[in-house]
N, C-alpha and C. Protein backbone atom coordinates (compact mmCIF):
# COMPACT_ATOMS: atom_id res chain seq x y z
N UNK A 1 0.85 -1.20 0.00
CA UNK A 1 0.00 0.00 0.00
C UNK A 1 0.88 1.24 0.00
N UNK A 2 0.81 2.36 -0.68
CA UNK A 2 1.49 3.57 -1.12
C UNK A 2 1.07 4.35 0.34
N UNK A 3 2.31 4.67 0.79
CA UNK A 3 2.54 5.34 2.27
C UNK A 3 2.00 6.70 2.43
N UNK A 4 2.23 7.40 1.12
CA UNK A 4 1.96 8.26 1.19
C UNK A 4 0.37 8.69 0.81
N UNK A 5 0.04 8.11 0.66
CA UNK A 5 -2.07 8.29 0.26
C UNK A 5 -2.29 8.93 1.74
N UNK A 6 -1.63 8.77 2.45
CA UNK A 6 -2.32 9.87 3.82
C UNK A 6 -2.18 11.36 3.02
N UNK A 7 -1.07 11.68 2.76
CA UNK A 7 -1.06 12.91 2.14
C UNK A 7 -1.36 13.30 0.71
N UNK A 8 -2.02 12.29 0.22
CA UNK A 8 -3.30 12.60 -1.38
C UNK A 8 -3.26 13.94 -1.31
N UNK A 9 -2.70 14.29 -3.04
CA UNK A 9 -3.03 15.50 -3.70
C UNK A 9 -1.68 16.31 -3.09
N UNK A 10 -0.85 16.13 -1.57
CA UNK A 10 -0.05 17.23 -1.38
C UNK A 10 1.31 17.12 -2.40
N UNK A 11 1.59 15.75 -2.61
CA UNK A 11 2.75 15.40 -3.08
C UNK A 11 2.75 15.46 -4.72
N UNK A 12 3.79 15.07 -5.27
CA UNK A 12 3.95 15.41 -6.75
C UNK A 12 4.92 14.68 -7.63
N UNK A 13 4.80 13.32 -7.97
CA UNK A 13 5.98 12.39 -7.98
C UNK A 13 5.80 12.17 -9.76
N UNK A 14 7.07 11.80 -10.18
CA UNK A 14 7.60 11.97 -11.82
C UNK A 14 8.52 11.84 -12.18
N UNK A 15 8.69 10.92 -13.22
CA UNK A 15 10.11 10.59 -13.41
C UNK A 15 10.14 11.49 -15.15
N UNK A 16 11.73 11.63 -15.52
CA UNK A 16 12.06 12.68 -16.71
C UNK A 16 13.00 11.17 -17.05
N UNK A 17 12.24 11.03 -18.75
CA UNK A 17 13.58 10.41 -18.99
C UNK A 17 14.11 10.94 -20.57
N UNK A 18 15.64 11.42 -19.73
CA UNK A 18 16.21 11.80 -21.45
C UNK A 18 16.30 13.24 -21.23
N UNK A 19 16.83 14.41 -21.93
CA UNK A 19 17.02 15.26 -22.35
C UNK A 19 15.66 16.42 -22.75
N UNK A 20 14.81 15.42 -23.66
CA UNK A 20 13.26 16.26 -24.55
C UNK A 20 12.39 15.90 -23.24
N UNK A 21 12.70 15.15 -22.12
CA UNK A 21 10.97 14.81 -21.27
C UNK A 21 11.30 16.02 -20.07
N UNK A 22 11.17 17.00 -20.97
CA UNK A 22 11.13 18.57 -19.88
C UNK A 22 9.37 18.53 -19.58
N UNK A 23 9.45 19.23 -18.28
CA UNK A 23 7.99 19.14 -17.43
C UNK A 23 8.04 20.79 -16.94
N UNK A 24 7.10 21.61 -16.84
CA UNK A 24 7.01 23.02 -16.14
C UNK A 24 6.27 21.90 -15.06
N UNK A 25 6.78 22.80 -13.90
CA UNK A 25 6.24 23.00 -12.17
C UNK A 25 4.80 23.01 -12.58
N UNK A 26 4.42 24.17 -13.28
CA UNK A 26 3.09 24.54 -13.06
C UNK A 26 1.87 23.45 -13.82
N UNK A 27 2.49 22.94 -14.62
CA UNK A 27 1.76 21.65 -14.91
C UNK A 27 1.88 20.59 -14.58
N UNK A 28 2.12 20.52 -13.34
CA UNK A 28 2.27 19.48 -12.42
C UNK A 28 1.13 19.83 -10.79
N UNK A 29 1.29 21.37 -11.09
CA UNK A 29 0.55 22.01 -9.60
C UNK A 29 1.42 22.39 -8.79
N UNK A 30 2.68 22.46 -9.12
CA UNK A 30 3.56 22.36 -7.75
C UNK A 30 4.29 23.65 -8.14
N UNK A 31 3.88 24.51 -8.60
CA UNK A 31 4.66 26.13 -8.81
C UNK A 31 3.46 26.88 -8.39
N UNK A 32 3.89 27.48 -7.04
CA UNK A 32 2.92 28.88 -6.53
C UNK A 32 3.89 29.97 -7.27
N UNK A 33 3.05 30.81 -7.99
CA UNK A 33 3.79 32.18 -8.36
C UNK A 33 4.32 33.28 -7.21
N UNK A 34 3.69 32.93 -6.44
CA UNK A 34 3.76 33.96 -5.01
C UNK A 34 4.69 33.78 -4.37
N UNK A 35 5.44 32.74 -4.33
CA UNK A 35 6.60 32.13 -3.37
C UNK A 35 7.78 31.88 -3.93
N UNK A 36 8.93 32.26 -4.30
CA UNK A 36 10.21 32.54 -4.90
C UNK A 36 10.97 31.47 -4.32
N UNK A 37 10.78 30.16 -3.75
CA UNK A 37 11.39 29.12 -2.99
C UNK A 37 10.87 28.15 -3.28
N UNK A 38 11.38 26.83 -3.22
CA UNK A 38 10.80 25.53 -2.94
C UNK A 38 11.81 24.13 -2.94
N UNK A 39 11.28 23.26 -2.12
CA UNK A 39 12.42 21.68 -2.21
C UNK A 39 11.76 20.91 -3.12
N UNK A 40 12.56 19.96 -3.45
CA UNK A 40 12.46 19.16 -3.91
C UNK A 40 13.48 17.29 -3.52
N UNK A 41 12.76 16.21 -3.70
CA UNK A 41 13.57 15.50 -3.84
C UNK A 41 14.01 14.72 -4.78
N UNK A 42 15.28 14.61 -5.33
CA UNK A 42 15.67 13.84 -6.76
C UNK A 42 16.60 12.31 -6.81
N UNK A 43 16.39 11.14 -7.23
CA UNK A 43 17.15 10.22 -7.55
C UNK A 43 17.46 9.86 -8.62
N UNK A 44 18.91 10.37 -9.11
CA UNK A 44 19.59 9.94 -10.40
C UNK A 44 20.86 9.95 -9.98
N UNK A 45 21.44 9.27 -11.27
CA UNK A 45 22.66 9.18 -11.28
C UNK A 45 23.94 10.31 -11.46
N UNK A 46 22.97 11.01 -12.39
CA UNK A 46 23.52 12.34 -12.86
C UNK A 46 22.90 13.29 -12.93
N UNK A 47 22.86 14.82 -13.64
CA UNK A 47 22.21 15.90 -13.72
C UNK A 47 21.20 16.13 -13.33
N UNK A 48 20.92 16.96 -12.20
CA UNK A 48 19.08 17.79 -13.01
C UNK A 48 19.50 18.99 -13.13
N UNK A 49 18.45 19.31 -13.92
CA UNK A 49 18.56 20.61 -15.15
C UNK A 49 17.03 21.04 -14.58
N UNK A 50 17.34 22.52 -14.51
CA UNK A 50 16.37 23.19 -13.42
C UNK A 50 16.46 24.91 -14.35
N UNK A 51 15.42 25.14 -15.19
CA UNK A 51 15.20 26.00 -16.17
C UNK A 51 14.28 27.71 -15.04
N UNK A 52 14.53 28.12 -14.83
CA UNK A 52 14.25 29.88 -13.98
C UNK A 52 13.46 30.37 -15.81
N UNK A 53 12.49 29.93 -15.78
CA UNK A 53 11.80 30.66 -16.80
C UNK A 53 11.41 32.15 -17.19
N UNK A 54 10.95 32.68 -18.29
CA UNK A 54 10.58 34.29 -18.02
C UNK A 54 9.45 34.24 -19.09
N UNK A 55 9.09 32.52 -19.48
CA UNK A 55 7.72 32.67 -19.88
C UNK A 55 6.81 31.99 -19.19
N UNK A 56 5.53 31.70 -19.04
CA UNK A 56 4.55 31.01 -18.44
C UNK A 56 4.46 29.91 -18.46
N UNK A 57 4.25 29.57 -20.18
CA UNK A 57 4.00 27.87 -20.51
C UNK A 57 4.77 27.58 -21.90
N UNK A 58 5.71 27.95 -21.73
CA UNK A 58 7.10 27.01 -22.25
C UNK A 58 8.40 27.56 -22.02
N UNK A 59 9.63 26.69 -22.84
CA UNK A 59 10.99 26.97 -22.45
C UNK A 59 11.50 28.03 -23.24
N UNK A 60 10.69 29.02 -23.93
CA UNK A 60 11.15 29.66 -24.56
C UNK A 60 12.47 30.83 -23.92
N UNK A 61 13.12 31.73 -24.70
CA UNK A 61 14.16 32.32 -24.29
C UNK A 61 13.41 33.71 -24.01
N UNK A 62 13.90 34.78 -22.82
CA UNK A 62 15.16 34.36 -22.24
C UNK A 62 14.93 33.28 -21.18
N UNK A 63 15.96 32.93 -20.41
CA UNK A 63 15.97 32.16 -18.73
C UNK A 63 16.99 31.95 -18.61
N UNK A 64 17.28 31.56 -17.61
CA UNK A 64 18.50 30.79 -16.78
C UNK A 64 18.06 29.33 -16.71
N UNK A 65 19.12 28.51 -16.66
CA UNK A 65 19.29 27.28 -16.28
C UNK A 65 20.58 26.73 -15.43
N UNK A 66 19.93 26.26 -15.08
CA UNK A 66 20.66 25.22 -13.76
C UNK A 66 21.01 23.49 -13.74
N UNK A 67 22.45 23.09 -14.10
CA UNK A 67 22.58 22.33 -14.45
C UNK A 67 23.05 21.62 -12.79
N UNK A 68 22.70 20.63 -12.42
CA UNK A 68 23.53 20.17 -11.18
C UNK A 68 24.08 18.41 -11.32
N UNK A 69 25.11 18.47 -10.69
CA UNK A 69 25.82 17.01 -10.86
C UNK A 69 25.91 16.93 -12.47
N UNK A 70 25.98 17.85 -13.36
CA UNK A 70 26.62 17.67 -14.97
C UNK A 70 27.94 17.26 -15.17
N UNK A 71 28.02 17.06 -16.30
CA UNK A 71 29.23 16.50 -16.90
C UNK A 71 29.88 15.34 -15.91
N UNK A 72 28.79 13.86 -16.30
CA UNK A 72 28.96 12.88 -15.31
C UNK A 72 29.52 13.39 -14.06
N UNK A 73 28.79 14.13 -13.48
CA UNK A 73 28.31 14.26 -11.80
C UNK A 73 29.92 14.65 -11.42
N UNK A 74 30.16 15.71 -12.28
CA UNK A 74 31.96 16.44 -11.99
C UNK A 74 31.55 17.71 -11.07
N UNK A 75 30.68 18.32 -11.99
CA UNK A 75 30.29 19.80 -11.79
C UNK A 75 28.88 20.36 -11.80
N UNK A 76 28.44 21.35 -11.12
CA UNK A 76 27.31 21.77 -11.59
C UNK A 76 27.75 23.57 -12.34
N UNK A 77 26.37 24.01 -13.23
CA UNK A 77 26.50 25.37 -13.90
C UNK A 77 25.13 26.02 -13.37
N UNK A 78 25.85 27.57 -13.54
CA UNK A 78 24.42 28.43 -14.13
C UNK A 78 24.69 29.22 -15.19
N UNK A 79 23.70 29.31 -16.05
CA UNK A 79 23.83 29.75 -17.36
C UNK A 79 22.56 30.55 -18.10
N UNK A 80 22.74 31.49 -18.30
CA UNK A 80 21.90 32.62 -19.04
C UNK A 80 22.20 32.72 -20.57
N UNK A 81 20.41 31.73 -21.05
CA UNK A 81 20.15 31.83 -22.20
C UNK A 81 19.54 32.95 -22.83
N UNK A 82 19.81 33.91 -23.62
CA UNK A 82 19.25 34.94 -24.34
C UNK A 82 18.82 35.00 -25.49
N UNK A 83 18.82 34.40 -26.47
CA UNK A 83 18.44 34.45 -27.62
C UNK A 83 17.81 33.09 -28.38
N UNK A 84 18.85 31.44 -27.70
CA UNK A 84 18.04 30.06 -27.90
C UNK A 84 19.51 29.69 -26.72
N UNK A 85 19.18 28.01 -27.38
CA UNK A 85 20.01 27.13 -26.29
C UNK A 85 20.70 26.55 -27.19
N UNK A 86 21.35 27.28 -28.21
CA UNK A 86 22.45 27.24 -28.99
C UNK A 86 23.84 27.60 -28.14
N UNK A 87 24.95 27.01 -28.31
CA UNK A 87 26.21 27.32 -27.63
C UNK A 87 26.49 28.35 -27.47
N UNK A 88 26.43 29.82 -29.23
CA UNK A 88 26.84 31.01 -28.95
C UNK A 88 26.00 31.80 -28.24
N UNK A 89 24.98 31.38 -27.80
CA UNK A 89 23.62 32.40 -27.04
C UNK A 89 23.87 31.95 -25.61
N UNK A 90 24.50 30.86 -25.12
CA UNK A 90 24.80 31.20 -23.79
C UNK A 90 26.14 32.08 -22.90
N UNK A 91 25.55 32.05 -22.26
CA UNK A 91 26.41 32.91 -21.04
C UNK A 91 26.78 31.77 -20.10
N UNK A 92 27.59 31.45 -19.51
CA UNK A 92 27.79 30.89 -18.34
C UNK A 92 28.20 32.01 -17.39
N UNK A 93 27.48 31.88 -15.95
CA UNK A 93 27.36 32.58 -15.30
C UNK A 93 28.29 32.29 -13.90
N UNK A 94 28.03 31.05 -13.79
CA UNK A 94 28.66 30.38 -12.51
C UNK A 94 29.22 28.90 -13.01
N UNK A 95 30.39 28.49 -12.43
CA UNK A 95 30.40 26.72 -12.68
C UNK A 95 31.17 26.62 -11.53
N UNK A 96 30.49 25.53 -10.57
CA UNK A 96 31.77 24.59 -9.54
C UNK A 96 32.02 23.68 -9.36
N UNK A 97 32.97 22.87 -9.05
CA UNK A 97 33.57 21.36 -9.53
C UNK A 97 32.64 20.64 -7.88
N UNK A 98 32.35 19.46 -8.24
CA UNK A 98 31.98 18.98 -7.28
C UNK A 98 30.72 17.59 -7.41
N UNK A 99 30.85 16.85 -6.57
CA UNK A 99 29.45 15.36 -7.54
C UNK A 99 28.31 15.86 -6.16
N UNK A 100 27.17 15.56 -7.10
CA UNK A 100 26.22 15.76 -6.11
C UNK A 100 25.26 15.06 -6.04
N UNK A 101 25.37 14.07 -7.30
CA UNK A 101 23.77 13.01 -6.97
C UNK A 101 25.11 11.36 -6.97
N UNK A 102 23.88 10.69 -6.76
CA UNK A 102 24.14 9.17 -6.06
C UNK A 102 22.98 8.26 -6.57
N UNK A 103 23.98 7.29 -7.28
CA UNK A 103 22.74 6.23 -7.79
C UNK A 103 22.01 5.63 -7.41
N UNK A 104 22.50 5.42 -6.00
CA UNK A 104 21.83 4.86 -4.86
C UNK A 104 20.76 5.44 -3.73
N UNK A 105 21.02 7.01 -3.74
CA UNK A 105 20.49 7.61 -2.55
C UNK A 105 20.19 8.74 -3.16
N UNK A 106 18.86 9.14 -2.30
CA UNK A 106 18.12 10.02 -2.84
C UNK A 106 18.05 11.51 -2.48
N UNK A 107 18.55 12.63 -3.01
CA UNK A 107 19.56 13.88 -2.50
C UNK A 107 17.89 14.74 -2.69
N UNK A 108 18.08 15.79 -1.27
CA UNK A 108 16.91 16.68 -1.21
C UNK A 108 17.63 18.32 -1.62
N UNK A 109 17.26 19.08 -2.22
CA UNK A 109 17.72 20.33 -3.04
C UNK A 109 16.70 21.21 -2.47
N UNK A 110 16.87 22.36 -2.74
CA UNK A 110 16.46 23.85 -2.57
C UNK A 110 16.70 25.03 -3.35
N UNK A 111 15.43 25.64 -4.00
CA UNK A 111 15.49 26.25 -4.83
C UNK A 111 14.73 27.18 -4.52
N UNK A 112 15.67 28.86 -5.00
CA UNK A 112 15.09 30.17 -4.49
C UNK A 112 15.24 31.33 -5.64
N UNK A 113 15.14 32.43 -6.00
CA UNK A 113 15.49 33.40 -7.14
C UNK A 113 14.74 34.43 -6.51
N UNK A 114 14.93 35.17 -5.25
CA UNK A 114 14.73 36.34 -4.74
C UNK A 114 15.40 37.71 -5.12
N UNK A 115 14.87 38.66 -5.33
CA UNK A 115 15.65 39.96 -5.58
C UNK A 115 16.83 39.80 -6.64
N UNK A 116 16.63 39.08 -7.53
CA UNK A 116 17.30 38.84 -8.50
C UNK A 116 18.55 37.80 -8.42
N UNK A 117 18.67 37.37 -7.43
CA UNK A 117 19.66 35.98 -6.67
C UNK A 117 18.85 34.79 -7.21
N UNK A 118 19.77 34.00 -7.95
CA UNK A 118 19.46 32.56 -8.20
C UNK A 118 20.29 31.80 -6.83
N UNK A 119 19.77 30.83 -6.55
CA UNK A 119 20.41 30.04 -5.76
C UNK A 119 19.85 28.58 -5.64
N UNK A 120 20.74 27.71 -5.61
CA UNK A 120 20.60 26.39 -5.57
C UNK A 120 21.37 25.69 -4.14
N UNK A 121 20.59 24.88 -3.50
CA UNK A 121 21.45 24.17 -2.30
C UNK A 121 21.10 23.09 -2.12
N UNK A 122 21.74 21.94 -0.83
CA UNK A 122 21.20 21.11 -0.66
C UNK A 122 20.87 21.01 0.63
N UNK A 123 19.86 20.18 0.81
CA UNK A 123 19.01 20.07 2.45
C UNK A 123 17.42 20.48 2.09
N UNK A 124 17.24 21.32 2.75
CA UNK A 124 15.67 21.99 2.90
C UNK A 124 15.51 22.87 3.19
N UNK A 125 16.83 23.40 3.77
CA UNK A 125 17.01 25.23 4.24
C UNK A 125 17.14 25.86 3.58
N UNK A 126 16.93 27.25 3.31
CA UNK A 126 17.19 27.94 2.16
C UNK A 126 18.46 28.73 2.62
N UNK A 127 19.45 29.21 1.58
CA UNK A 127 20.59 29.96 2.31
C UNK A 127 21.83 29.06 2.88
N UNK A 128 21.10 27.92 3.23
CA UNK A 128 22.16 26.80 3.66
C UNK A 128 22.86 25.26 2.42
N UNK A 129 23.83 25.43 2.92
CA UNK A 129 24.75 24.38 1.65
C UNK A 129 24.36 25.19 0.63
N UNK A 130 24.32 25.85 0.12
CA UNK A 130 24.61 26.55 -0.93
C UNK A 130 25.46 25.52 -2.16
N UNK A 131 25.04 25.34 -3.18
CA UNK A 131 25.88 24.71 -4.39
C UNK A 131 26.01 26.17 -5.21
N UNK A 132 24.59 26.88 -6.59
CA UNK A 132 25.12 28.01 -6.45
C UNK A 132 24.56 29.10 -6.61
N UNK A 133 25.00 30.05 -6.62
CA UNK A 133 24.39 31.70 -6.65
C UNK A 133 24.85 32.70 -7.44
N UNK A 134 24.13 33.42 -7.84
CA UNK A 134 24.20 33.92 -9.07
C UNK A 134 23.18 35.50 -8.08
N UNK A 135 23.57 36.51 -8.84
CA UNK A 135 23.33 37.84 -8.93
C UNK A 135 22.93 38.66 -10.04
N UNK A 136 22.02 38.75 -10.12
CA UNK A 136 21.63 39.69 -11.71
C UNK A 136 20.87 40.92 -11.38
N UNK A 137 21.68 41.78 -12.14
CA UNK A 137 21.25 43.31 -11.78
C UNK A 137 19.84 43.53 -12.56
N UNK A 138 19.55 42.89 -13.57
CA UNK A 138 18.33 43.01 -14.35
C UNK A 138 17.83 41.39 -14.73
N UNK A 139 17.32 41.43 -13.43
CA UNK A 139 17.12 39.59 -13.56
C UNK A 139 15.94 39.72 -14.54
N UNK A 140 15.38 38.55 -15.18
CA UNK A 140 14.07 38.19 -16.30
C UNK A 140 13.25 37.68 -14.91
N UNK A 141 12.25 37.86 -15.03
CA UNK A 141 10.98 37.63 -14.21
C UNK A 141 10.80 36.64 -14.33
N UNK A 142 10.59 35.33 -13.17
CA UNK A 142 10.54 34.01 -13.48
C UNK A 142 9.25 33.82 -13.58
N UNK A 143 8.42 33.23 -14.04
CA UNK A 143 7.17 32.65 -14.51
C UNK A 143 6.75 31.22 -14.27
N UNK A 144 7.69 30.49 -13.96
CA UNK A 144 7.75 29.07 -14.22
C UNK A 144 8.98 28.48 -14.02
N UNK A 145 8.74 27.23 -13.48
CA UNK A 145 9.93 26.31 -13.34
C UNK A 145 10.01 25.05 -14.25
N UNK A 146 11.06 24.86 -14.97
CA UNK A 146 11.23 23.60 -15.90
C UNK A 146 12.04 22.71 -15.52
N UNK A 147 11.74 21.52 -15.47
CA UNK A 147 13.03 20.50 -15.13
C UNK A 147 12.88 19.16 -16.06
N UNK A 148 14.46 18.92 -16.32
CA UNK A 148 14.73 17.57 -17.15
C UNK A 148 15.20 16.91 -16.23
N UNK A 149 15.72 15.52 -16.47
CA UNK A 149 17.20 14.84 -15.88
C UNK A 149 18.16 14.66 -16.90
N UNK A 150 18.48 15.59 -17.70
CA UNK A 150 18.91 15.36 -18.41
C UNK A 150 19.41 14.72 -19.30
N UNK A 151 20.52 13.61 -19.74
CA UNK A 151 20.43 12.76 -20.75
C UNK A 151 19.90 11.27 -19.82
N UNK A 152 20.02 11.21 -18.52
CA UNK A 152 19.59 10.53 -17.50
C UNK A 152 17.95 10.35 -17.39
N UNK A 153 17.35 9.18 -17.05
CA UNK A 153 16.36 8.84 -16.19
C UNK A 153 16.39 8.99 -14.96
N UNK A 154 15.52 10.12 -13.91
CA UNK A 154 15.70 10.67 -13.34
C UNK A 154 13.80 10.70 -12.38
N UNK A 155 14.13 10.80 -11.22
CA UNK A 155 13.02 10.35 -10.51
C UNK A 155 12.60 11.74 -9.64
N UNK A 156 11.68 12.24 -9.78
CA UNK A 156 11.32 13.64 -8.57
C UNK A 156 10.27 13.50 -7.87
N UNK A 157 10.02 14.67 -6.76
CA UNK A 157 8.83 14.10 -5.76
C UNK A 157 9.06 15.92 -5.37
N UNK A 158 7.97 16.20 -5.56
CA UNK A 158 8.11 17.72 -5.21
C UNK A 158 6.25 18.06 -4.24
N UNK A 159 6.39 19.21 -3.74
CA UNK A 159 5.00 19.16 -2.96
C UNK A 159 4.47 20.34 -3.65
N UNK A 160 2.86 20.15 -3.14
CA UNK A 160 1.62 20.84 -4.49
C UNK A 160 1.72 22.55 -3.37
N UNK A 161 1.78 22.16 -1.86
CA UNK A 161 1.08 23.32 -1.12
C UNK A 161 2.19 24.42 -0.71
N UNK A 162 1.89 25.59 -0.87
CA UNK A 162 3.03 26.54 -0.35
C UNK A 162 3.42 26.84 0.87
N UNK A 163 2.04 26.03 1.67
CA UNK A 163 2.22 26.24 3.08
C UNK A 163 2.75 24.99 4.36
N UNK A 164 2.98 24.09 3.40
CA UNK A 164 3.64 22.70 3.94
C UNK A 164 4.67 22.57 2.98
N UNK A 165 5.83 22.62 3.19
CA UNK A 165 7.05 22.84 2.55
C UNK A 165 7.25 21.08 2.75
N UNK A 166 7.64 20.39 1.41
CA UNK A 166 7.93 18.80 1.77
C UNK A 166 8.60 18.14 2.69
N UNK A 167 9.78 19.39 2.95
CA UNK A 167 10.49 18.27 4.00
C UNK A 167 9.58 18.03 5.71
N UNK A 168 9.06 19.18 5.54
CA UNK A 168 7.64 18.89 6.68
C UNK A 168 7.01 17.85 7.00
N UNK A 169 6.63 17.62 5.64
CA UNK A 169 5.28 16.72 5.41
C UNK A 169 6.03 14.88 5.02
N UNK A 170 7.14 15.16 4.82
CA UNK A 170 8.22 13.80 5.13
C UNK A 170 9.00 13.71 6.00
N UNK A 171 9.07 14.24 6.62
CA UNK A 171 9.88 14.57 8.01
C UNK A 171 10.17 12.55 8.42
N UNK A 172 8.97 12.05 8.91
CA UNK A 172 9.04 10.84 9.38
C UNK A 172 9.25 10.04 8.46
N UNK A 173 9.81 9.93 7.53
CA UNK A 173 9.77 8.96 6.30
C UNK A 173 11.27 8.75 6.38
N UNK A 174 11.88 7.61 6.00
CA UNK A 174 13.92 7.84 5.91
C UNK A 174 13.93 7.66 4.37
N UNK A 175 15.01 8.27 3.69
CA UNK A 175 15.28 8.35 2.50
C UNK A 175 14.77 7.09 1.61
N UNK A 176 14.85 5.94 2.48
CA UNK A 176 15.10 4.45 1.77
C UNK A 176 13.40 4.60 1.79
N UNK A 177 12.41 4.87 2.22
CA UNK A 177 11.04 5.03 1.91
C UNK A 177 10.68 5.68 0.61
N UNK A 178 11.41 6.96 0.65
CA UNK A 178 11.00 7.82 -0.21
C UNK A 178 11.61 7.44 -1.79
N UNK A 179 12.92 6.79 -1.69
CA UNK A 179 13.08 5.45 -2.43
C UNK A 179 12.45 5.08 -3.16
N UNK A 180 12.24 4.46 -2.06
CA UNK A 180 11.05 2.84 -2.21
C UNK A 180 9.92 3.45 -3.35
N UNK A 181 9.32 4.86 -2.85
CA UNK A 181 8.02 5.60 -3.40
C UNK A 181 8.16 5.90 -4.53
N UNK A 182 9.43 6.61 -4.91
CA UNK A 182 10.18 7.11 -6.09
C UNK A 182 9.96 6.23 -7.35
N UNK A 183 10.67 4.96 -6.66
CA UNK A 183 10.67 4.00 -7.49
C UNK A 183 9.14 3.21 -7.93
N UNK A 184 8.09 2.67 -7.17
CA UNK A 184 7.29 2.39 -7.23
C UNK A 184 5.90 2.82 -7.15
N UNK A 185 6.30 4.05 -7.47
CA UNK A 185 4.93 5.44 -7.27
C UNK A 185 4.47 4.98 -9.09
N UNK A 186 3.38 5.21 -9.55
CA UNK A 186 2.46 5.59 -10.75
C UNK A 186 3.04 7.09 -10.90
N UNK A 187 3.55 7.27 -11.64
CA UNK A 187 4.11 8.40 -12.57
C UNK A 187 2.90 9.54 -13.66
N UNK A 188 3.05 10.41 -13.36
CA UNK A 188 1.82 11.37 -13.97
C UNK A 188 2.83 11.93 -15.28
């Protein structure tokens, strides 16, 4: 029996496989426009790719993107697309060496873009573990959140409500549950 049916409708589970199986937040339910923050939890081997949109309902340009555990789980980027997601139209903004996902275990992230600050971390705190941050004097208005796993099959679990932040509402669960769920959840 699926553990989580106590909390029906709060949760938000989906797997990306490949590069093209990009998903917006908001067609999932799980992007409040009002709230510039949110966790998530991810199991892959490699990348997620985490798109700061500046349109509503697609990936069109401009945005930022957020590559984490890329280039087989060496490094993560941030990068400002302006014109397409052609090589000469990006900007790289930030890159730091470092692995951050695990094939085995399932890593919880944090994602914020306040006052024109991108920031990416890991845990559930915001501000804390920091992976990375970015500053833009004329940031693009985010609209939407996009995520791949990039060339990877890639597993997520994100929450619908702005006022129960997930790691809340899993608090009592240990990673190897959420696992377990990841893996054997019905996929939307």
């Amino acid at each position: 029996k699926n553990q989580f049916n106590l909390f029906a409708g709060q949760q938000v589970f989906f797997k990306t496989m490949g590069f093209f199986d990009t998903h917006l937040l908001s067609d999932k339910g799980a992007f409040q426009k009002d709230t510039q923050f949110f966790t998530f939890y991810y199991l892959s081997c490699y990348e997620s790719v985490i798109w700061f949109l500046s349109q509503n309902e697609n990936f069109g340009v401009p945005f930022y993107k957020a590559i984490v555990g890329g280039w087989s789980n060496t490094k993560s980027q941030m990068r400002r697309n302006i014109y397409s997601d052609a090589v000469a139209d990006i900007e790289i903004l930030q890159t730091v060496a470092g692995a951050e996902m695990n094939c085995s275990d399932v890593r919880q992230f944090w994602v914020s873009w306040e006052n024109g600050e991108l920031k990416i971390g890991r845990g559930s705190i915001q501000d804390v573990e920091i992976i990375l941050n970015v500053k833009q004097e004329c940031p693009y208005d985010i609209q939407n959140i996009g995520l791949s796993g990039g060339p990877y099959d890639a597993y997520w679990l994100f929450n619908k409500s702005k006022y129960s932040y997930i790691h809340t509402v899993l608090f009592k669960y240990s990673y190897k549950d959420i696992k377990n769920e990841l893996y054997t959840n019905t996929y939307e």
